[in-house]
N, C-alpha and C. Protein backbone atom coordinates (compact mmCIF):
# COMPACT_ATOMS: atom_id res chain seq x y z
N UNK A 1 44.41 -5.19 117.97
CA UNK A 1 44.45 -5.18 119.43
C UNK A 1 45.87 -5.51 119.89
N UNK A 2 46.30 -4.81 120.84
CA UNK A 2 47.64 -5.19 121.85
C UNK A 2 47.71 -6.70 122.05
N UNK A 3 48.61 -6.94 121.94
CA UNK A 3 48.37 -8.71 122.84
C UNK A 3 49.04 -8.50 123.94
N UNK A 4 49.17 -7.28 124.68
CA UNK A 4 49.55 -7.25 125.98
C UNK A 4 47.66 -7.20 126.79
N UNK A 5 46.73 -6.36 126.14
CA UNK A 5 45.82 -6.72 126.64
C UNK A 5 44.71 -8.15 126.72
N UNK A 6 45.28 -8.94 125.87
CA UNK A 6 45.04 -10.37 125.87
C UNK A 6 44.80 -11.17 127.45
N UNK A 7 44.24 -12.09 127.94
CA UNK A 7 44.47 -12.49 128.98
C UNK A 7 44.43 -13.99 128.84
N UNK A 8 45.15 -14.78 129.14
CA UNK A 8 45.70 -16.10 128.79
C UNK A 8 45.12 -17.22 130.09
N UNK A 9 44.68 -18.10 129.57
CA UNK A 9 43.87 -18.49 130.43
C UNK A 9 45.03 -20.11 130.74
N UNK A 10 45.37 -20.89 131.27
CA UNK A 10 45.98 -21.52 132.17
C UNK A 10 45.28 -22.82 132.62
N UNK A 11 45.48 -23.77 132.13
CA UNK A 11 44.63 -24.82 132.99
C UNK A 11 45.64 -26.24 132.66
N UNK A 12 45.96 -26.75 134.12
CA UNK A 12 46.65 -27.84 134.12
C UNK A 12 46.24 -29.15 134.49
N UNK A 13 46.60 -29.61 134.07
CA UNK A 13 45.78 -31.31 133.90
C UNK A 13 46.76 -32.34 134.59
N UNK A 14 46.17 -33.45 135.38
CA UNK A 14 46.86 -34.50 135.65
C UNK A 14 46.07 -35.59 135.00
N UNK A 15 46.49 -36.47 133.99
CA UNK A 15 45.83 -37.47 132.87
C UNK A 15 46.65 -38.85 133.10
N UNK A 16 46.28 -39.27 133.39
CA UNK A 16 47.24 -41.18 133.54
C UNK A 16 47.50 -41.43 132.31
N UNK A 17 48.35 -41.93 132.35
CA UNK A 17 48.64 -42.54 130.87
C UNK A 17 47.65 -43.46 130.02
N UNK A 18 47.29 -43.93 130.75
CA UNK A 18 46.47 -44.61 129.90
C UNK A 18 45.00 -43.83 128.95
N UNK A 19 44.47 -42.72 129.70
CA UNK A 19 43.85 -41.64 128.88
C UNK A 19 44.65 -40.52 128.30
N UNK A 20 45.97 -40.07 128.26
CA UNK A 20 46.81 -39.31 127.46
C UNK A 20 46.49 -39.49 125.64
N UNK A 21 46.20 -40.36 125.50
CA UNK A 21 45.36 -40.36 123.84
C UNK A 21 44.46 -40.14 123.55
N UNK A 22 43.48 -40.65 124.94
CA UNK A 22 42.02 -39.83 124.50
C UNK A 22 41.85 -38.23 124.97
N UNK A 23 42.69 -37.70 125.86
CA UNK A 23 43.21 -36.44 125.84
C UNK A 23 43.32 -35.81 125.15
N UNK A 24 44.83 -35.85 124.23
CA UNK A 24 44.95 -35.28 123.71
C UNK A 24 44.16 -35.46 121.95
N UNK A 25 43.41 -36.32 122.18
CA UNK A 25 42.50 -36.77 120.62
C UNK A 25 41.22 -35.48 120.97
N UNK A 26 41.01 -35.56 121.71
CA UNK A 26 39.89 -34.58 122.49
C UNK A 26 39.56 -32.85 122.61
N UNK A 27 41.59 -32.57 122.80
CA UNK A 27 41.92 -31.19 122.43
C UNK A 27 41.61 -30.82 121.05
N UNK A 28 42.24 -31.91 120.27
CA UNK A 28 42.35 -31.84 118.67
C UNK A 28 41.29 -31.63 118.13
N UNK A 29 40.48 -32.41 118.59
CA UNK A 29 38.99 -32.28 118.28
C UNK A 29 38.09 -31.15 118.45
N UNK A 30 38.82 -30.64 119.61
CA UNK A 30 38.05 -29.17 120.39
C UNK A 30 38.98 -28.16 120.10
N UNK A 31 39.92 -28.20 119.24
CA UNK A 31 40.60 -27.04 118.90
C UNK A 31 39.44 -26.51 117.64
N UNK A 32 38.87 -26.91 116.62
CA UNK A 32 38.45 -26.69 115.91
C UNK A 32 37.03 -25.46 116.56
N UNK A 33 36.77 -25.76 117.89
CA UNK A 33 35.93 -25.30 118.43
C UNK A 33 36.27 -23.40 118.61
N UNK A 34 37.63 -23.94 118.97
CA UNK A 34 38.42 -22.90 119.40
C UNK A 34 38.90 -21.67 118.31
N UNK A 35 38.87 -22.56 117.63
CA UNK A 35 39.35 -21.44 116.50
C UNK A 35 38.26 -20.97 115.79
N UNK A 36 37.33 -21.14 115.51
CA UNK A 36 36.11 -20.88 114.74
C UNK A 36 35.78 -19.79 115.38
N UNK A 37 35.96 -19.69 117.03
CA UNK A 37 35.65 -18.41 118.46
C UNK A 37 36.64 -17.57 118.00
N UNK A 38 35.87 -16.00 117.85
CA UNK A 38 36.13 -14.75 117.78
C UNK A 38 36.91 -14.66 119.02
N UNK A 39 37.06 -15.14 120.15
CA UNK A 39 37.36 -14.69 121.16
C UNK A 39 38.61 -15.45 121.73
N UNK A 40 38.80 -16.29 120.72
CA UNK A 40 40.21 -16.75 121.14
C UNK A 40 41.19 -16.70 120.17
N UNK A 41 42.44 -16.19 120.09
CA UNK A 41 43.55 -15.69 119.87
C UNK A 41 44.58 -16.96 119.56
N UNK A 42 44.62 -18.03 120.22
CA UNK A 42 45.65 -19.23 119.92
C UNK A 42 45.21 -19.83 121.30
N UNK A 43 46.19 -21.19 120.92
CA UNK A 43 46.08 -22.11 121.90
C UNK A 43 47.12 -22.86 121.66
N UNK A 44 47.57 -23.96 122.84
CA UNK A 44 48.39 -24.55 122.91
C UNK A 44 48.00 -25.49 123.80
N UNK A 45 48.29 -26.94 123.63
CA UNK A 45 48.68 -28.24 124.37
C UNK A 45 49.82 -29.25 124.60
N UNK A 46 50.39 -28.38 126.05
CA UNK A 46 51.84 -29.27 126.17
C UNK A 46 52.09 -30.22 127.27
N UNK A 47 52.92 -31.24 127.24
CA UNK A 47 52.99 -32.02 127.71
C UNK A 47 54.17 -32.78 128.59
N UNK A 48 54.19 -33.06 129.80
CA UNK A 48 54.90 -32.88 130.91
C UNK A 48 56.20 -33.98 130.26
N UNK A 49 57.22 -34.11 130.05
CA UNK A 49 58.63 -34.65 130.24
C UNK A 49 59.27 -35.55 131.32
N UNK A 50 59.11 -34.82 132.67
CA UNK A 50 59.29 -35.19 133.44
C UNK A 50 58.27 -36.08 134.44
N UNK A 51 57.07 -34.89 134.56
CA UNK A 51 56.20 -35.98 134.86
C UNK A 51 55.15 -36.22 133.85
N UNK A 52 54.93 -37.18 132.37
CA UNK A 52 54.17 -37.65 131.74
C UNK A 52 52.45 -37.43 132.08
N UNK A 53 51.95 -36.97 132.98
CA UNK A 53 50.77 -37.35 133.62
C UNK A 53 50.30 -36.10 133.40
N UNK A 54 51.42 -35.27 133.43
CA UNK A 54 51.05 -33.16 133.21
C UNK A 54 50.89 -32.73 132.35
N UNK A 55 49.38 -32.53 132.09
CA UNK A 55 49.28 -31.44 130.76
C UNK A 55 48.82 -30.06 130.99
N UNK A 56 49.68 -29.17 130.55
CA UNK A 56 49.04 -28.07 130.40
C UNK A 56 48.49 -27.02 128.85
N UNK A 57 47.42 -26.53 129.20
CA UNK A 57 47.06 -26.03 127.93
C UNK A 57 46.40 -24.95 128.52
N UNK A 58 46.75 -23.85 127.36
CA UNK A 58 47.37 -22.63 127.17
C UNK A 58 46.18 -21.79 126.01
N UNK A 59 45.58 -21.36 126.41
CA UNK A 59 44.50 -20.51 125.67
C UNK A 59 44.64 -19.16 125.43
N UNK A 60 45.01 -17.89 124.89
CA UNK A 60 45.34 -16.20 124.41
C UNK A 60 43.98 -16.36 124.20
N UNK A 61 42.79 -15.78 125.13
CA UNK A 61 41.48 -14.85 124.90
C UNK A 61 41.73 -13.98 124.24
N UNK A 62 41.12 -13.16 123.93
CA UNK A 62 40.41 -11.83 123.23
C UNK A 62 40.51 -10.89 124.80
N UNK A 63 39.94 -11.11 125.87
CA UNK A 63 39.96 -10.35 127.33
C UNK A 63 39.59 -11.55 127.83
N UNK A 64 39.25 -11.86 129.52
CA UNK A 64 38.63 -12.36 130.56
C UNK A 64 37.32 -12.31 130.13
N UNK A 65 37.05 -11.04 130.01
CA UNK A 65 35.38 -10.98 129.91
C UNK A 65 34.76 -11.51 128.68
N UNK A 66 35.67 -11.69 127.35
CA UNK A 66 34.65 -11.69 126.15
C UNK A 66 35.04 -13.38 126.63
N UNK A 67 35.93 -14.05 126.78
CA UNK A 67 35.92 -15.35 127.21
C UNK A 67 34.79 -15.99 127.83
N UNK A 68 34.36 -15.33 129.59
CA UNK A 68 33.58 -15.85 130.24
C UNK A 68 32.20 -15.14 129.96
N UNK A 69 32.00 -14.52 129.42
CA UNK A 69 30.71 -14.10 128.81
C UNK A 69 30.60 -13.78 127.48
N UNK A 70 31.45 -14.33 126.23
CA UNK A 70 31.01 -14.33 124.84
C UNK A 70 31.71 -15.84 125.10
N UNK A 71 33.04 -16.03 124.97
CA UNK A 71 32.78 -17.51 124.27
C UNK A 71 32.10 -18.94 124.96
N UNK A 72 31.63 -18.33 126.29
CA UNK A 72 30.94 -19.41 127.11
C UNK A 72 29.29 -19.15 126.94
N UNK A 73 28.95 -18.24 126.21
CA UNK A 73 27.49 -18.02 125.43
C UNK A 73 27.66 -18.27 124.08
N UNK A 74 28.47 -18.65 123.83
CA UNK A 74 28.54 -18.92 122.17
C UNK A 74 28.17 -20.48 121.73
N UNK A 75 28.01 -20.48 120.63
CA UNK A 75 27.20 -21.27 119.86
C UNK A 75 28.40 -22.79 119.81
N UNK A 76 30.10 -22.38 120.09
CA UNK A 76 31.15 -23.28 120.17
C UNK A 76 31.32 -23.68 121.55
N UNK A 77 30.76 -22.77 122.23
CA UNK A 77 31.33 -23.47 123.63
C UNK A 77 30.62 -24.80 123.91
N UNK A 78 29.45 -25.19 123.32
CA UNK A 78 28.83 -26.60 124.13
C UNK A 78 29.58 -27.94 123.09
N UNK A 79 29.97 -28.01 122.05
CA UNK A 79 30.52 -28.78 121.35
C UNK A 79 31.76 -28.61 122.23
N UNK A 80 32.42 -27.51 122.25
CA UNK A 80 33.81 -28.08 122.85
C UNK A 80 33.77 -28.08 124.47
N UNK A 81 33.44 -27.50 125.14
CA UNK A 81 33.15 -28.56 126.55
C UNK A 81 32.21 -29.80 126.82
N UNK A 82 31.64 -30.26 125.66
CA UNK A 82 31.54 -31.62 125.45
C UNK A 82 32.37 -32.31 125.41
N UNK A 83 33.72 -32.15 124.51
CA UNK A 83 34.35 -33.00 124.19
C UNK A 83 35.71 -32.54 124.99
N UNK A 84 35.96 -32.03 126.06
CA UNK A 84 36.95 -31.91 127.13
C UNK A 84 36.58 -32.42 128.78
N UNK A 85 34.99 -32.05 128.40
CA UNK A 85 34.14 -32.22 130.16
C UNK A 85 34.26 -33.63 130.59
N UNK A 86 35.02 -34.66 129.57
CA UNK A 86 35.39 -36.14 130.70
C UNK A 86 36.53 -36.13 130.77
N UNK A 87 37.36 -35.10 131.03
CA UNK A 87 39.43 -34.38 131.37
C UNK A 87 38.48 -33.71 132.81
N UNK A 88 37.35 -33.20 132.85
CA UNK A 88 37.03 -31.98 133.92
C UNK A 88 37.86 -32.47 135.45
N UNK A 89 37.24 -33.62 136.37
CA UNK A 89 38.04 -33.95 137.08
C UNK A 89 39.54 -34.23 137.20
N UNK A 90 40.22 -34.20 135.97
CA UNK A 90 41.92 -34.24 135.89
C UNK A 90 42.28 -33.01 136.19
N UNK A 91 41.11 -31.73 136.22
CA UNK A 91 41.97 -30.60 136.32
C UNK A 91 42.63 -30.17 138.01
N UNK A 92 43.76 -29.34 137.55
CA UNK A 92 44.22 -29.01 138.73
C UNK A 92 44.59 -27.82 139.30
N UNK A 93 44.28 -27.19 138.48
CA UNK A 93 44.09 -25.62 138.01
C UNK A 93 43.40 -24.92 136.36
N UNK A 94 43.14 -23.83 136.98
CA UNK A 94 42.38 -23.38 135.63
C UNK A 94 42.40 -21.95 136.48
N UNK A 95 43.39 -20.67 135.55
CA UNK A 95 43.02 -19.90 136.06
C UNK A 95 43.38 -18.30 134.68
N UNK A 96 42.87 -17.47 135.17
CA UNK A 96 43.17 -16.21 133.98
C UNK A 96 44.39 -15.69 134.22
N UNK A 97 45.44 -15.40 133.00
CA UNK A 97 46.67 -14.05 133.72
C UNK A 97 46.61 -13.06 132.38
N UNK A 98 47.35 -12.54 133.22
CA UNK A 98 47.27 -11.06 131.83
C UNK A 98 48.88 -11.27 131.71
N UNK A 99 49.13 -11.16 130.76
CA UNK A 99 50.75 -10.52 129.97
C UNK A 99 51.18 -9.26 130.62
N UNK A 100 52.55 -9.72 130.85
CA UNK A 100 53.17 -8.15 131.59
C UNK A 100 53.66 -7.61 130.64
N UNK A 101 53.71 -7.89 129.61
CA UNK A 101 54.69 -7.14 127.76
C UNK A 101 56.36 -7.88 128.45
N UNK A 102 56.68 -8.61 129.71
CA UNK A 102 57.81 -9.03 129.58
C UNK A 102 57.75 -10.12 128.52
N UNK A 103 59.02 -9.95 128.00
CA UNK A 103 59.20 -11.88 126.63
C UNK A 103 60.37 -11.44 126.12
N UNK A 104 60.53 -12.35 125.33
CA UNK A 104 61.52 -12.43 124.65
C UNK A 104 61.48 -13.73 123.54
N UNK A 105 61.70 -13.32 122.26
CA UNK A 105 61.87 -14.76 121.81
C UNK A 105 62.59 -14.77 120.55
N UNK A 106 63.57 -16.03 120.01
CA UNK A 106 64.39 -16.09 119.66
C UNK A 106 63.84 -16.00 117.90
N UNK A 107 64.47 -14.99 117.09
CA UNK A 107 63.61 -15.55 115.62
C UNK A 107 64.61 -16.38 114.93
């Protein structure tokens, strides 16, 4: 498959410091979820510099659709929105984009 037809899903977090460990212990935990899913492509969890409190994490679907109707019917999605669904209120966005084929990156 293209990974221009990929659609990358976006969701940013505001986490106090004082839960930033159980955060990010939580991703770690639910990455395993993630990868086992046919329908996700990679992931990423990064973390704000400037403002400490910002996390964003970075999901490459398979499409929009096999996302919100295969990996949210799948047998991984309730283990891993178990173990993210007490981050749910930190979120501050959560949204889908598609790749324009613009990039560039350095090898």
């Amino acid at each position: 498959m293209n990974k221009n037809n990929y659609s990358v899903e976006i969701i940013r977090y505001q986490v106090p410091a004082e839960q930033s460990a159980a955060f990010e212990k939580a991703y770690a935990d639910a990455g395993q979820h993630l990868k086992a899913s046919a329908y996700c492509k990679s992931y990423q969890v990064i973390h704000g510099n400037e403002e400490p409190e910002n996390y964003i994490v970075i999901i490459h679907w398979t499409s929009k659709a096999e996302h919100l109707q295969g990996f949210r019917q799948s047998a991984e999605f309730m283990p891993f929105f178990a173990l993210v669904k007490p981050f749910f209120n930190n979120i501050r966005e959560m949204k889908h984009y598609d790749l324009t084929g613009i990039e560039w990156t350095r090898e």
